[in-house]
Protein backbone atom coordinates (compact mmCIF):
# COMPACT_ATOMS: atom_id res chain seq x y z
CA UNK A 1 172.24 28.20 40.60
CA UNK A 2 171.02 31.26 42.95
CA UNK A 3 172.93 33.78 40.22
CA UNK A 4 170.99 31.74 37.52
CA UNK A 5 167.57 31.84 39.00
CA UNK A 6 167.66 35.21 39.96
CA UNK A 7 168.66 36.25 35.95
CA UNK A 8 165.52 34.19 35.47
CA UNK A 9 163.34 36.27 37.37
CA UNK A 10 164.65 38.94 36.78
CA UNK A 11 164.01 39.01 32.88
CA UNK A 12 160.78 37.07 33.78
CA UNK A 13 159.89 40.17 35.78
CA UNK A 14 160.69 42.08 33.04
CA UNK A 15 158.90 40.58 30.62
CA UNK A 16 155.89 40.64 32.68
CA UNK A 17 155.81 44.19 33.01
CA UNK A 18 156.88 44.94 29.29
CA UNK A 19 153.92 42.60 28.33
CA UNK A 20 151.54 44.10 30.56
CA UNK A 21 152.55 47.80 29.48
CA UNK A 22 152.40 46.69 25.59
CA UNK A 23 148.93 45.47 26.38
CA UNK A 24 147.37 47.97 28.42
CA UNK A 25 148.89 50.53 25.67
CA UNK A 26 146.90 48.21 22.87
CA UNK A 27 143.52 47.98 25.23
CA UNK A 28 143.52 52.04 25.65
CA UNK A 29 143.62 52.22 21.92
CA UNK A 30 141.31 49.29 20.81
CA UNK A 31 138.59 50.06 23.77
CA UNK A 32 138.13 53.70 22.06
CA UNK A 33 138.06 52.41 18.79
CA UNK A 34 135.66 49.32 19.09
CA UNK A 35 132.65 48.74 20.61
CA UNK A 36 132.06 46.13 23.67
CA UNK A 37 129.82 44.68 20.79
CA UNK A 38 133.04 44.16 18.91
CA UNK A 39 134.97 42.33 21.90
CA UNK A 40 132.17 40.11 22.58
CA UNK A 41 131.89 39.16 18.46
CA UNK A 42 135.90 38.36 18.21
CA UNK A 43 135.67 36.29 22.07
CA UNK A 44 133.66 33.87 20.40
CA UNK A 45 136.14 33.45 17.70
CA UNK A 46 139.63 33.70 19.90
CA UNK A 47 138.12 31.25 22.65
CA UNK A 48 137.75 28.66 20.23
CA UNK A 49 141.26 28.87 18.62
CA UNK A 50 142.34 29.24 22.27
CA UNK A 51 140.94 26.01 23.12
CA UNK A 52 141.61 24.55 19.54
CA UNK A 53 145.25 25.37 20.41
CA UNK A 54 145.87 23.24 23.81
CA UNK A 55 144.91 19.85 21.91
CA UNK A 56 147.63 20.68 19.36
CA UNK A 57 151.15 21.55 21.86
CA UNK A 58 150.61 22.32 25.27
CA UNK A 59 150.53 18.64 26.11
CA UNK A 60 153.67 17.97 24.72
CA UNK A 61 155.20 20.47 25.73
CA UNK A 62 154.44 19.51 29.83
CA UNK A 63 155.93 16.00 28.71
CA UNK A 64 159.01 16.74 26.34
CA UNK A 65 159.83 18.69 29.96
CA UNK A 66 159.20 16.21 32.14
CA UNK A 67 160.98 13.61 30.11
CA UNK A 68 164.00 11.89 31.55
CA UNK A 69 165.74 10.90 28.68
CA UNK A 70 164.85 12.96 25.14
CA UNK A 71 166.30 12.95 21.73
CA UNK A 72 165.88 15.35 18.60
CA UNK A 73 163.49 12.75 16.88
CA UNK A 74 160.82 13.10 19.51
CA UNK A 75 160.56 16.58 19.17
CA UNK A 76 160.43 16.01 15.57
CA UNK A 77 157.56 13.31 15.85
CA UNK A 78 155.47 15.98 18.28
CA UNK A 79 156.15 18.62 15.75
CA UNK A 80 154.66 16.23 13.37
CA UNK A 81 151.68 15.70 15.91
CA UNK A 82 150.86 19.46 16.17
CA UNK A 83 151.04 20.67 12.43
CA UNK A 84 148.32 17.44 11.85
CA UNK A 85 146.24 18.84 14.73
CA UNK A 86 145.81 22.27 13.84
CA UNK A 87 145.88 20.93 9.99
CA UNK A 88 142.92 19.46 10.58
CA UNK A 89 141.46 22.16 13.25
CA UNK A 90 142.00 24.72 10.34
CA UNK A 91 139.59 22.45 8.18
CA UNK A 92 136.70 22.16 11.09
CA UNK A 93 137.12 26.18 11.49
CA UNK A 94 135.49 26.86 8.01
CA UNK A 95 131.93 24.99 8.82
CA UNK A 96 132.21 25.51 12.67
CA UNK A 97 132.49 29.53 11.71
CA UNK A 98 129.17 29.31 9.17
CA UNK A 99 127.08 27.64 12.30
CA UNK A 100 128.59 30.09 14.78
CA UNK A 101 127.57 32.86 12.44
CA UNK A 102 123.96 31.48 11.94
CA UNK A 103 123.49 30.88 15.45
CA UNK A 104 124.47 34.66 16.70
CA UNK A 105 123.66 36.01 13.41
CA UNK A 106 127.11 37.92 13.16
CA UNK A 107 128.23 36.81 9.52
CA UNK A 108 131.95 37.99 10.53
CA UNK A 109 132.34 35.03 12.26
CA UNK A 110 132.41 32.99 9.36
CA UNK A 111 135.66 34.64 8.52
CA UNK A 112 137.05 35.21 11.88
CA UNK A 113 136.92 32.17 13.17
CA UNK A 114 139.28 30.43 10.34
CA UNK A 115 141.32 33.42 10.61
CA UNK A 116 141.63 33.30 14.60
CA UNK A 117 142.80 29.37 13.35
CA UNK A 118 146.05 30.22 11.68
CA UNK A 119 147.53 31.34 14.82
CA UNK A 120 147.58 28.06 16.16
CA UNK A 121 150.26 25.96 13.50
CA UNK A 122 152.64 28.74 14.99
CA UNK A 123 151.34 27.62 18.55
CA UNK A 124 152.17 24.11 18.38
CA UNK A 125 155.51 24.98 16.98
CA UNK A 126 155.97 27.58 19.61
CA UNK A 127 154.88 24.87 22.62
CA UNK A 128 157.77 22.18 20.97
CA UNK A 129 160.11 24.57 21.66
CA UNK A 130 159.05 25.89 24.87
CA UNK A 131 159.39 22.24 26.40
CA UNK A 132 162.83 22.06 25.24
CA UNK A 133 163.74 25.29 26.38
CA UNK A 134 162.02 24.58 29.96
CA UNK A 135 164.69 21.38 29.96
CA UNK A 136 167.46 23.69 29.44
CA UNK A 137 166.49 26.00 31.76
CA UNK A 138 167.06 28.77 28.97
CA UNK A 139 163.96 30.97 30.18
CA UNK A 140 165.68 34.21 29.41
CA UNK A 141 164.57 32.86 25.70
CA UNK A 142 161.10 32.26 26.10
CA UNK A 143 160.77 35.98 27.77
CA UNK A 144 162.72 37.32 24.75
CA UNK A 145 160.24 36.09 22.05
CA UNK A 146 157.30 36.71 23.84
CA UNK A 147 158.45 40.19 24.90
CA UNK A 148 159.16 40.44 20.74
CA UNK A 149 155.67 38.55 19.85
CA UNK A 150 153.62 40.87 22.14
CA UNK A 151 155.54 43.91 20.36
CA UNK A 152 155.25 43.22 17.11
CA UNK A 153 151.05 42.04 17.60
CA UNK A 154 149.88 44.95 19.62
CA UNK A 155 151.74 47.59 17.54
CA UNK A 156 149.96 45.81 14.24
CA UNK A 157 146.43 45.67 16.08
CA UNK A 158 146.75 49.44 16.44
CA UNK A 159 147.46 50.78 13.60
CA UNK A 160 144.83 48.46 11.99
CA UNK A 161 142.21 49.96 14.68
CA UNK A 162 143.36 53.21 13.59
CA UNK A 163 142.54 52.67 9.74
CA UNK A 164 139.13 51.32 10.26
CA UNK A 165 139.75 47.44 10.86
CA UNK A 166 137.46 46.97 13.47
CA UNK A 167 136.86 43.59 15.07
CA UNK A 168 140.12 42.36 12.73
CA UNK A 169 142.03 44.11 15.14
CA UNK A 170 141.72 42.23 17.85
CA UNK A 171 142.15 38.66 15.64
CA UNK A 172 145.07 40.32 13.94
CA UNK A 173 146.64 40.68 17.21
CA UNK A 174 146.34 37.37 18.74
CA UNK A 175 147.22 35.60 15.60
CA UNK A 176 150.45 38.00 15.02
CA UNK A 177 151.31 37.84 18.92
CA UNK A 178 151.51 33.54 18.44
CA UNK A 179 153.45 33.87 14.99
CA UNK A 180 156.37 36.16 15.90
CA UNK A 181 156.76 34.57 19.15
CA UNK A 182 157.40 31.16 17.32
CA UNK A 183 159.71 32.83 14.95
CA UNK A 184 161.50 34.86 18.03
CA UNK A 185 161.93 31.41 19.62
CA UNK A 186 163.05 29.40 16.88
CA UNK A 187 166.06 32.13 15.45
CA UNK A 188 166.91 32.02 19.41
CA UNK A 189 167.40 27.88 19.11
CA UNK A 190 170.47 26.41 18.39
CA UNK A 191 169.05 23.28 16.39
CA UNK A 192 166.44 23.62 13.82
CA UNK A 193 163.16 21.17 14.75
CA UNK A 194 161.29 19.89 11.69
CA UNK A 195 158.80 17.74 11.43
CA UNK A 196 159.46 13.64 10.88
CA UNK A 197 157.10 10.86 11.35
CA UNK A 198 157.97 8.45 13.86
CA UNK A 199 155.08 6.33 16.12
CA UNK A 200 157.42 4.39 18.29
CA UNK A 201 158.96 7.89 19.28
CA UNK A 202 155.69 9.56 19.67
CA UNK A 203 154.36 7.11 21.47
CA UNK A 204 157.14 7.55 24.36
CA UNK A 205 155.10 10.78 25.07
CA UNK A 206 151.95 9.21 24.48
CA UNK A 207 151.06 8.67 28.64
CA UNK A 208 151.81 12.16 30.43
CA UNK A 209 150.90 14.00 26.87
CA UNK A 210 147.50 12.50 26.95
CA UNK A 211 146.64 12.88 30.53
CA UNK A 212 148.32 16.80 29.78
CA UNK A 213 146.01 17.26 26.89
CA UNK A 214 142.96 16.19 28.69
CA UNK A 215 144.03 18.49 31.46
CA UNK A 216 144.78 21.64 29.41
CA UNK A 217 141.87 21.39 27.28
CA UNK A 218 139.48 21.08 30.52
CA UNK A 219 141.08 23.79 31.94
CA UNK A 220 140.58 25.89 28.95
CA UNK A 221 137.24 24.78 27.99
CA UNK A 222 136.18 26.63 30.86
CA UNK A 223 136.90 29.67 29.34
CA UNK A 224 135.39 28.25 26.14
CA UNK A 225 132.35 26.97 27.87
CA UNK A 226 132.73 30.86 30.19
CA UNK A 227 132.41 33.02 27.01
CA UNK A 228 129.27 31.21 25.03
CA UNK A 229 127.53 30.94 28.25
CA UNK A 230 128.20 34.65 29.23
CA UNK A 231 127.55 35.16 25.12
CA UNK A 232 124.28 33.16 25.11
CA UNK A 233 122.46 34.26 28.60
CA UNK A 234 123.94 37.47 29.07
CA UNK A 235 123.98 38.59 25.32
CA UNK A 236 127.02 40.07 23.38
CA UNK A 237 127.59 43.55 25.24
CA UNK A 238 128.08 41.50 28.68
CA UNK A 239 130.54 39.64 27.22
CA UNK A 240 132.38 42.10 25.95
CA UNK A 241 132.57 43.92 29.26
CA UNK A 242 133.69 40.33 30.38
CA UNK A 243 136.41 40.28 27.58
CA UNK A 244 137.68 43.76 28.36
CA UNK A 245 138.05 42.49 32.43
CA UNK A 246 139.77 39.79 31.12
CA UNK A 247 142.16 41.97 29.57
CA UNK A 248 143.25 43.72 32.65
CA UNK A 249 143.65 40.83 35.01
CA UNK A 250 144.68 37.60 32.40
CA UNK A 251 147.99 38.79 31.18
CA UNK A 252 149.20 39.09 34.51
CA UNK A 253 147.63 35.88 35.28
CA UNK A 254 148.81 34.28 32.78
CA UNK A 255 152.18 35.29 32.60
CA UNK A 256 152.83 34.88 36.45
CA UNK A 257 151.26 31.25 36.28
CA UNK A 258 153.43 30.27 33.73
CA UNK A 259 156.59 31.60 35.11
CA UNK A 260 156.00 30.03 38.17
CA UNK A 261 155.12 26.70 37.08
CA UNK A 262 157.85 26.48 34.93
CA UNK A 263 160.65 28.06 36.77
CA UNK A 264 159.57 25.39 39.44
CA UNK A 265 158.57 22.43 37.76
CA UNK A 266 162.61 22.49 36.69
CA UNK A 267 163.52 22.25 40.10
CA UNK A 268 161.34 19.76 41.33
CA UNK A 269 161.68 17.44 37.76
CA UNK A 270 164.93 16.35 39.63
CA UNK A 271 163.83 15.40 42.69
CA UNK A 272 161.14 13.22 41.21
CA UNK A 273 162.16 10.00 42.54
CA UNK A 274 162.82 11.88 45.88
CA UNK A 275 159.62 11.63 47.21
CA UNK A 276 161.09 13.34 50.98
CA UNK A 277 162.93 16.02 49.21
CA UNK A 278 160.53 17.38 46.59
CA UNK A 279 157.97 17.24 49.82
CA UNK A 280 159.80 19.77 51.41
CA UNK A 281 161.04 21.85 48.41
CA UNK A 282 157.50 22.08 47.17
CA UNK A 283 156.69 23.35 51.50
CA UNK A 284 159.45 25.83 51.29
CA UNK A 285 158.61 27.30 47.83
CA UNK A 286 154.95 27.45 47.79
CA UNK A 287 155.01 29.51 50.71
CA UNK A 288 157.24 31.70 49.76
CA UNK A 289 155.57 31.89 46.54
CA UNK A 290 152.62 32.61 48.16
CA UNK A 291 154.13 35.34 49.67
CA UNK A 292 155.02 37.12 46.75
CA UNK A 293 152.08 36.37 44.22
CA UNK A 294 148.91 36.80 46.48
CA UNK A 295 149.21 40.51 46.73
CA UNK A 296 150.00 41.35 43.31
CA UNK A 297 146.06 40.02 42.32
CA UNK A 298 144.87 41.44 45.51
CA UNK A 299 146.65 45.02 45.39
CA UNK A 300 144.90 45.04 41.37
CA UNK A 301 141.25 44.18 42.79
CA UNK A 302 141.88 47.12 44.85
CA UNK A 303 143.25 49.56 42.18
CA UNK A 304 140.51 48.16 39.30
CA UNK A 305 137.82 50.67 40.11
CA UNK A 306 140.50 53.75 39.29
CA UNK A 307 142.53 51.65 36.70
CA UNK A 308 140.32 50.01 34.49
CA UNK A 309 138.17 53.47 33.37
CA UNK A 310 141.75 55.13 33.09
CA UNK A 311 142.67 52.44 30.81
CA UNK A 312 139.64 51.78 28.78
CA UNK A 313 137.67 54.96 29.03
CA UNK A 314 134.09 55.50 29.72
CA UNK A 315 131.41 53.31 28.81
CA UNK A 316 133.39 50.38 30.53
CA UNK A 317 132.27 50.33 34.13
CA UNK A 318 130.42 47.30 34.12
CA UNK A 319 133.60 45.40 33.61
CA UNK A 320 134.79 46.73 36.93
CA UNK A 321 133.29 44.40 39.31
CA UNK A 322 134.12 41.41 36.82
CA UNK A 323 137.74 42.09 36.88
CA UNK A 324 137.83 42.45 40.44
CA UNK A 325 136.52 39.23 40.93
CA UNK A 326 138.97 37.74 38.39
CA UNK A 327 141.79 39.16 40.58
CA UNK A 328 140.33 37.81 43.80
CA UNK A 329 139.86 34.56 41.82
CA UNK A 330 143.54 34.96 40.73
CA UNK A 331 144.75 35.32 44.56
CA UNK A 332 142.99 32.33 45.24
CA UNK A 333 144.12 29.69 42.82
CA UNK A 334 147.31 31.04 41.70
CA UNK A 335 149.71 30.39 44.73
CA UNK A 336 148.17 26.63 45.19
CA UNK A 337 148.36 25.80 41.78
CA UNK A 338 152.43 25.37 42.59
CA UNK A 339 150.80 22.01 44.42
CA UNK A 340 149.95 20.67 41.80
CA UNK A 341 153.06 21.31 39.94
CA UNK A 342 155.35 18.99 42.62
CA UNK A 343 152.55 16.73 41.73
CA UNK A 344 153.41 16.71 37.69
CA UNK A 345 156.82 16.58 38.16
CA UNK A 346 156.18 12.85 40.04
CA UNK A 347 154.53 12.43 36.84
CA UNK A 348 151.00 13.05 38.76
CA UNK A 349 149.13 15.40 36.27
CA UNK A 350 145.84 13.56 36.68
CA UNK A 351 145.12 15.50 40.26
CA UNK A 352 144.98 19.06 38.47
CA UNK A 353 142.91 17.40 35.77
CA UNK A 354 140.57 16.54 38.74
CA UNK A 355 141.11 20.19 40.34
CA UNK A 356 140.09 21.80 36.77
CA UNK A 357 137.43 19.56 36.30
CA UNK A 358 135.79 20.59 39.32
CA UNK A 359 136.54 23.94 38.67
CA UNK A 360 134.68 23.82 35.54
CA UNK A 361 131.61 22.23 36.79
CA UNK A 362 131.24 24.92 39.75
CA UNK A 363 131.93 28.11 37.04
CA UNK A 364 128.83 26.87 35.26
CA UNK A 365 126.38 26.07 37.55
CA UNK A 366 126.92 29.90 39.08
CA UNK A 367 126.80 30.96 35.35
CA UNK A 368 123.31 28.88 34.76
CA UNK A 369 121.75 29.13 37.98
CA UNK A 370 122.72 32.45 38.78
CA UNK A 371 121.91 34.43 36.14
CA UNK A 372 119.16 36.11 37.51
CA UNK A 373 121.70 37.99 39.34
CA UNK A 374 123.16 39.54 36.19
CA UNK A 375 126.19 40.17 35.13
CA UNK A 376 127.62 40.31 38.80
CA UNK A 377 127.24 36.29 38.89
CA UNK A 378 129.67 36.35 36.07
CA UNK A 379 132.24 37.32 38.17
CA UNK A 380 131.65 35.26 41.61
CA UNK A 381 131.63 32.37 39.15
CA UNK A 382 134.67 32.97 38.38
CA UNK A 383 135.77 33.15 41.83
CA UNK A 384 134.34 29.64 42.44
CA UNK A 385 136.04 28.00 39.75
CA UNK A 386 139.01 29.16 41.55
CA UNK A 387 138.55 28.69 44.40
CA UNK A 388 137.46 24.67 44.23
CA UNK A 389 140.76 23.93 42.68
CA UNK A 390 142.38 25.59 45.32
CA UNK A 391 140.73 23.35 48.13
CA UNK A 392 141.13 20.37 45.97
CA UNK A 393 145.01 21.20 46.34
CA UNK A 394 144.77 21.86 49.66
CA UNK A 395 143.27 18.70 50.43
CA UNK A 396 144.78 15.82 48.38
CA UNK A 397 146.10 12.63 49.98
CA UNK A 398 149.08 13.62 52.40
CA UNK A 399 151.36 10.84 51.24
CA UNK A 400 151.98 11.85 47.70
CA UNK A 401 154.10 14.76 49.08
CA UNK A 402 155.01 13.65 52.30
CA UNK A 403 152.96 16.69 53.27
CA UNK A 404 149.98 16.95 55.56
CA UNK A 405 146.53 18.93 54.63
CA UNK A 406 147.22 21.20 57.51
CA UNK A 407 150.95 21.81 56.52
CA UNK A 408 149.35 23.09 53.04
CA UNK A 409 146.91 25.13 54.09
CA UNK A 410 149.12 27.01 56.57
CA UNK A 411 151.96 27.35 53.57
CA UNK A 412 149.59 29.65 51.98
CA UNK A 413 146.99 31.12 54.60
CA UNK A 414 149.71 33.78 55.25
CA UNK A 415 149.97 34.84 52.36
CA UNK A 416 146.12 35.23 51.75
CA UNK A 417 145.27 36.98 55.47
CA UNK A 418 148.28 39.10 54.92
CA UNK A 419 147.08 40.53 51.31
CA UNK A 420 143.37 40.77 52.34
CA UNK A 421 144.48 43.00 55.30
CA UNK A 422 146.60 44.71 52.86
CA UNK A 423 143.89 45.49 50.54
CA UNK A 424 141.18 46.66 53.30
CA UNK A 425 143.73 49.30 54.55
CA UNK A 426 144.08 50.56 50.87
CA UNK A 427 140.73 50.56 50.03
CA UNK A 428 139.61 52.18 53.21
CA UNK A 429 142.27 54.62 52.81
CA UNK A 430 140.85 55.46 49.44
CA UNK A 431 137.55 56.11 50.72
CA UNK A 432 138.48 58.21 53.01
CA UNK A 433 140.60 60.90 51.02
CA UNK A 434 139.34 63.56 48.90
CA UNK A 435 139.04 62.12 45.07
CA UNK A 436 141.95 62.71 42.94
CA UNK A 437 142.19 62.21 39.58
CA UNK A 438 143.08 58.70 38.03
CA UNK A 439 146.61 58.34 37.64
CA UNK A 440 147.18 60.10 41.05
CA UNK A 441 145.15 58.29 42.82
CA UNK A 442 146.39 55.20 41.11
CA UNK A 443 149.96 55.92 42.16
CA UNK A 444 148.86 56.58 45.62
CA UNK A 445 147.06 53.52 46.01
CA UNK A 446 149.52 51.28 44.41
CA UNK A 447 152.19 53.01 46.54
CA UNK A 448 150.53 52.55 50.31
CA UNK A 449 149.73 49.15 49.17
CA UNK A 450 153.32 48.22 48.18
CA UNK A 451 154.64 50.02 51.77
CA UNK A 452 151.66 48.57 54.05
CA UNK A 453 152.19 44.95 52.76
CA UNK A 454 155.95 45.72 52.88
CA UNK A 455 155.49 46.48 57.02
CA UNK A 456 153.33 43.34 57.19
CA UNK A 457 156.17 41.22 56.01
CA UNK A 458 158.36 42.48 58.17
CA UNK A 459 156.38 42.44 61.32
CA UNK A 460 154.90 38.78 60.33
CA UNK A 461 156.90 36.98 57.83
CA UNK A 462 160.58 38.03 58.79
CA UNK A 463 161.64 34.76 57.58
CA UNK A 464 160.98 35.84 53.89
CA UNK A 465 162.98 38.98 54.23
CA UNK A 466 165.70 37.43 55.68
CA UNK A 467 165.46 34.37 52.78
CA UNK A 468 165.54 37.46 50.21
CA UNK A 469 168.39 38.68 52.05
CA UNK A 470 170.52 35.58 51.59
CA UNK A 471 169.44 34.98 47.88
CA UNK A 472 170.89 38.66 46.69
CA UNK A 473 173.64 37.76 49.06
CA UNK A 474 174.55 35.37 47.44
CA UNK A 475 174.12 36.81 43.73
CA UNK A 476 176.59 39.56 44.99
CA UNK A 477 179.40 37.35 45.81
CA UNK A 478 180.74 36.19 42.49
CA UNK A 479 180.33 39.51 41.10
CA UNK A 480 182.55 40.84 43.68
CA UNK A 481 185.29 37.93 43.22
């Protein structure tokens, strides 16, 4: 199990990076082609097919995981499900895109919001498959086909930026990235999953997917609600400073969050009915989770004021304090959110539907109330919708885990004290030197952080080094028999 986990991260890792590089690459491109105008314009589109997209698979998916028993013809009934949804998403796009246009008086909408809708029939196919793929703990595949889908969308959106496209860039690119990953995921499948109608089958699913869905779409309704907020108060330019931040921190967001909650959720899905166990699995890996994710988010609010301009160019730089909040945010939520995930797999979901709702409300009351502030209040709401989550996990009823409010909150303070301290020392050192140009100053920085948080470990989590130890210990032994 250690050798398989450890392929696991490993291409996980891997795909990570390769994502992030194929991304930055397409947002060093598209920022010097388009104008923050231009981001703003296609955010109002791609939030909407974003959130159109979690009613159609994502809730599934979490419960075609999380199912004990599961046969072909319930992922054929979900399959069903999601082509319906976005079926009849794809219909509510057309008029939804003429008000949308009227209302910011940007007649591209009109088209780009239909458009941006395509992507998600290959979403809900994409989610099916993901949920059986989390079951079989096959997550070398999923990397695979979205390291392929990211490849094949980015290197379209460029050349298209190139020619002229403008805004259809960016729409070509998230619609592409969704299709090819579906593909890349299906040819990797052993079984081919077609839809069939079948009620009693569907509605086996019907409890955790429903409680899933309502949870996915609040979660990403923030966003929604985030971007036509920012849009409406802030106007168009803001948001597209917003949209570029968003670009540098969310893919490595996203893509850690994912990993992590699925890599674990497969773990603790057995010990569901083991309340003691999964209490002190879910202890063990959440702080050594912690550990590992906190400083990634922390070491890039650090870095942001020498990476983002070297990224996106000039004309940018008000998108540097937003990003740095969405990577304190990150650093925040991140590392508890693996509470929640022992939760789900006891078939809980309904206490990160409660986290997200709360995070929601407290992003737009600092959005609304604080806009006199400007667009600075964009980013520490942001950091409040993270951070009430967080607490919420932090603070839930001890006996659902076996686990006491205290025990939580010390399984991931580490983590947090050790980055900040991390981060101080790098930024301090930063302001100290001489300025050097970007890229060496962003190698220096990203270096001392990696070695300074490396010496913190060692002088105040041993335990983790030692734990590391044994793990590639382990992977070494049946490679030497």
């Amino acid at each position: 199990m250690r050798h398989r986990l450890l392929n696991w991260l490993g291409w996980s890792g891997l795909e990570t990076v390769g994502r992030l590089a194929m991304l930055t690459a397409g947002t060093a491109v598209l920022s010097r082609c388009l104008s923050p105008r231009d981001f703003g314009v296609a955010a109002l589109a791609l939030t909407v097919a974003t959130a159109a997209s979690i009613t159609v698979g994502a809730p599934f998916e979490e419960a075609l995981a999380q199912r004990k028993v599961l046969r072909l013809v319930h992922l054929r009934a979900a399959l069903s499900a999601c082509w319906l949804a976005s079926l009849a998403w794809f219909v509510v796009s057309i008029p939804l895109g003429l008000a949308l246009a009227w209302a910011y008086d940007e007649r591209e909408i009109a088209l780009l919001l239909p458009a941006s809708m395509v992507s998600i029939f290959f979403v809900g196919h994409s989610d099916i498959l993901s949920g059986l793929v989390r079951r079989q703990r096959h997550f070398t595949d999923l990397s695979i086909a979205t390291l392929i889908g990211n490849a094949g969308g980015v290197s379209v959106s460029i050349v298209i930026a190139l020619v002229g496209g403008g805004v259809w860039a960016l729409i070509a690119q998230y619609v592409l990235v969704a299709a090819i990953r579906a593909l890349a995921l299906q040819a990797r499948m052993d079984i081919l999953i077609l839809p069939s109608r079948s009620l009693g089958h569907l509605r086996d699913l019907v409890r955790y997917a429903g409680v899933s869905l309502v949870d996915r779409l609040l979660e990403d309704l923030t966003y929604l609600a985030f971007n036509y907020v920012v849009g409406g108060a802030y106007g168009l330019n803001t948001l597209g400073q917003v949209n570029m931040a968003m670009r540098l921190v969310e893919p490595i967001r996203g893509a850690i969050s994912a990993t992590s909650h699925n890599v674990v959720f497969s773990f603790y899905a057995r010990l569901q009915h083991d309340h003691v166990r999964l209490g002190e699995r879910a202890r063990s890996v959440t702080a050594h989770a912690a550990l590992a994710i906190t400083p990634i988010f922390v070491g890039l609010a650090t870095v942001t004021p020498v990476l983002l301009p070297l990224v996106a160019g000039s004309g940018w730089e008000p998108a540097i304090p937003i990003a740095i909040c969405l990577a304190i945010g990150s650093a925040i939520v991140i590392p508890a959110r693996l509470i929640f995930t022992a939760l789900s797999a006891r078939a809980l979901p309904e206490y990160k539907l409660i986290a997200n709702i709360a995070g929601f409300a407290g992003t737009l009351a600092v959005l609304i109330f604080g806009a006199g502030m400007g667009a600075f209040s964009v980013g520490v709401a942001r950091i409040v919708g993270d951070l009430l989550p967080a607490m919420i996990a932090i603070g839930v009823s001890p006996r659902l885990l076996g686990w006491t409010r205290r025990g939580r909150f010390f399984a991931l303070a580490p983590a947090w004290g050790l980055a900040t301290a991390m981060g101080i020392f790098v930024v301090g050192f930063d302001r100290a030197i001489p300025g050097f140009g970007h890229p060496l100053q962003l190698t220096l920085s990203v270096g001392l952080g990696i070695a300074v948080y490396g010496v913190f470990l060692l002088l105040f989590a041993p335990r983790l080094i030692s734990d590391l130890v044994a793990l590639f210990a382990a992977r070494a032994k049946p490679a030497q028999g």
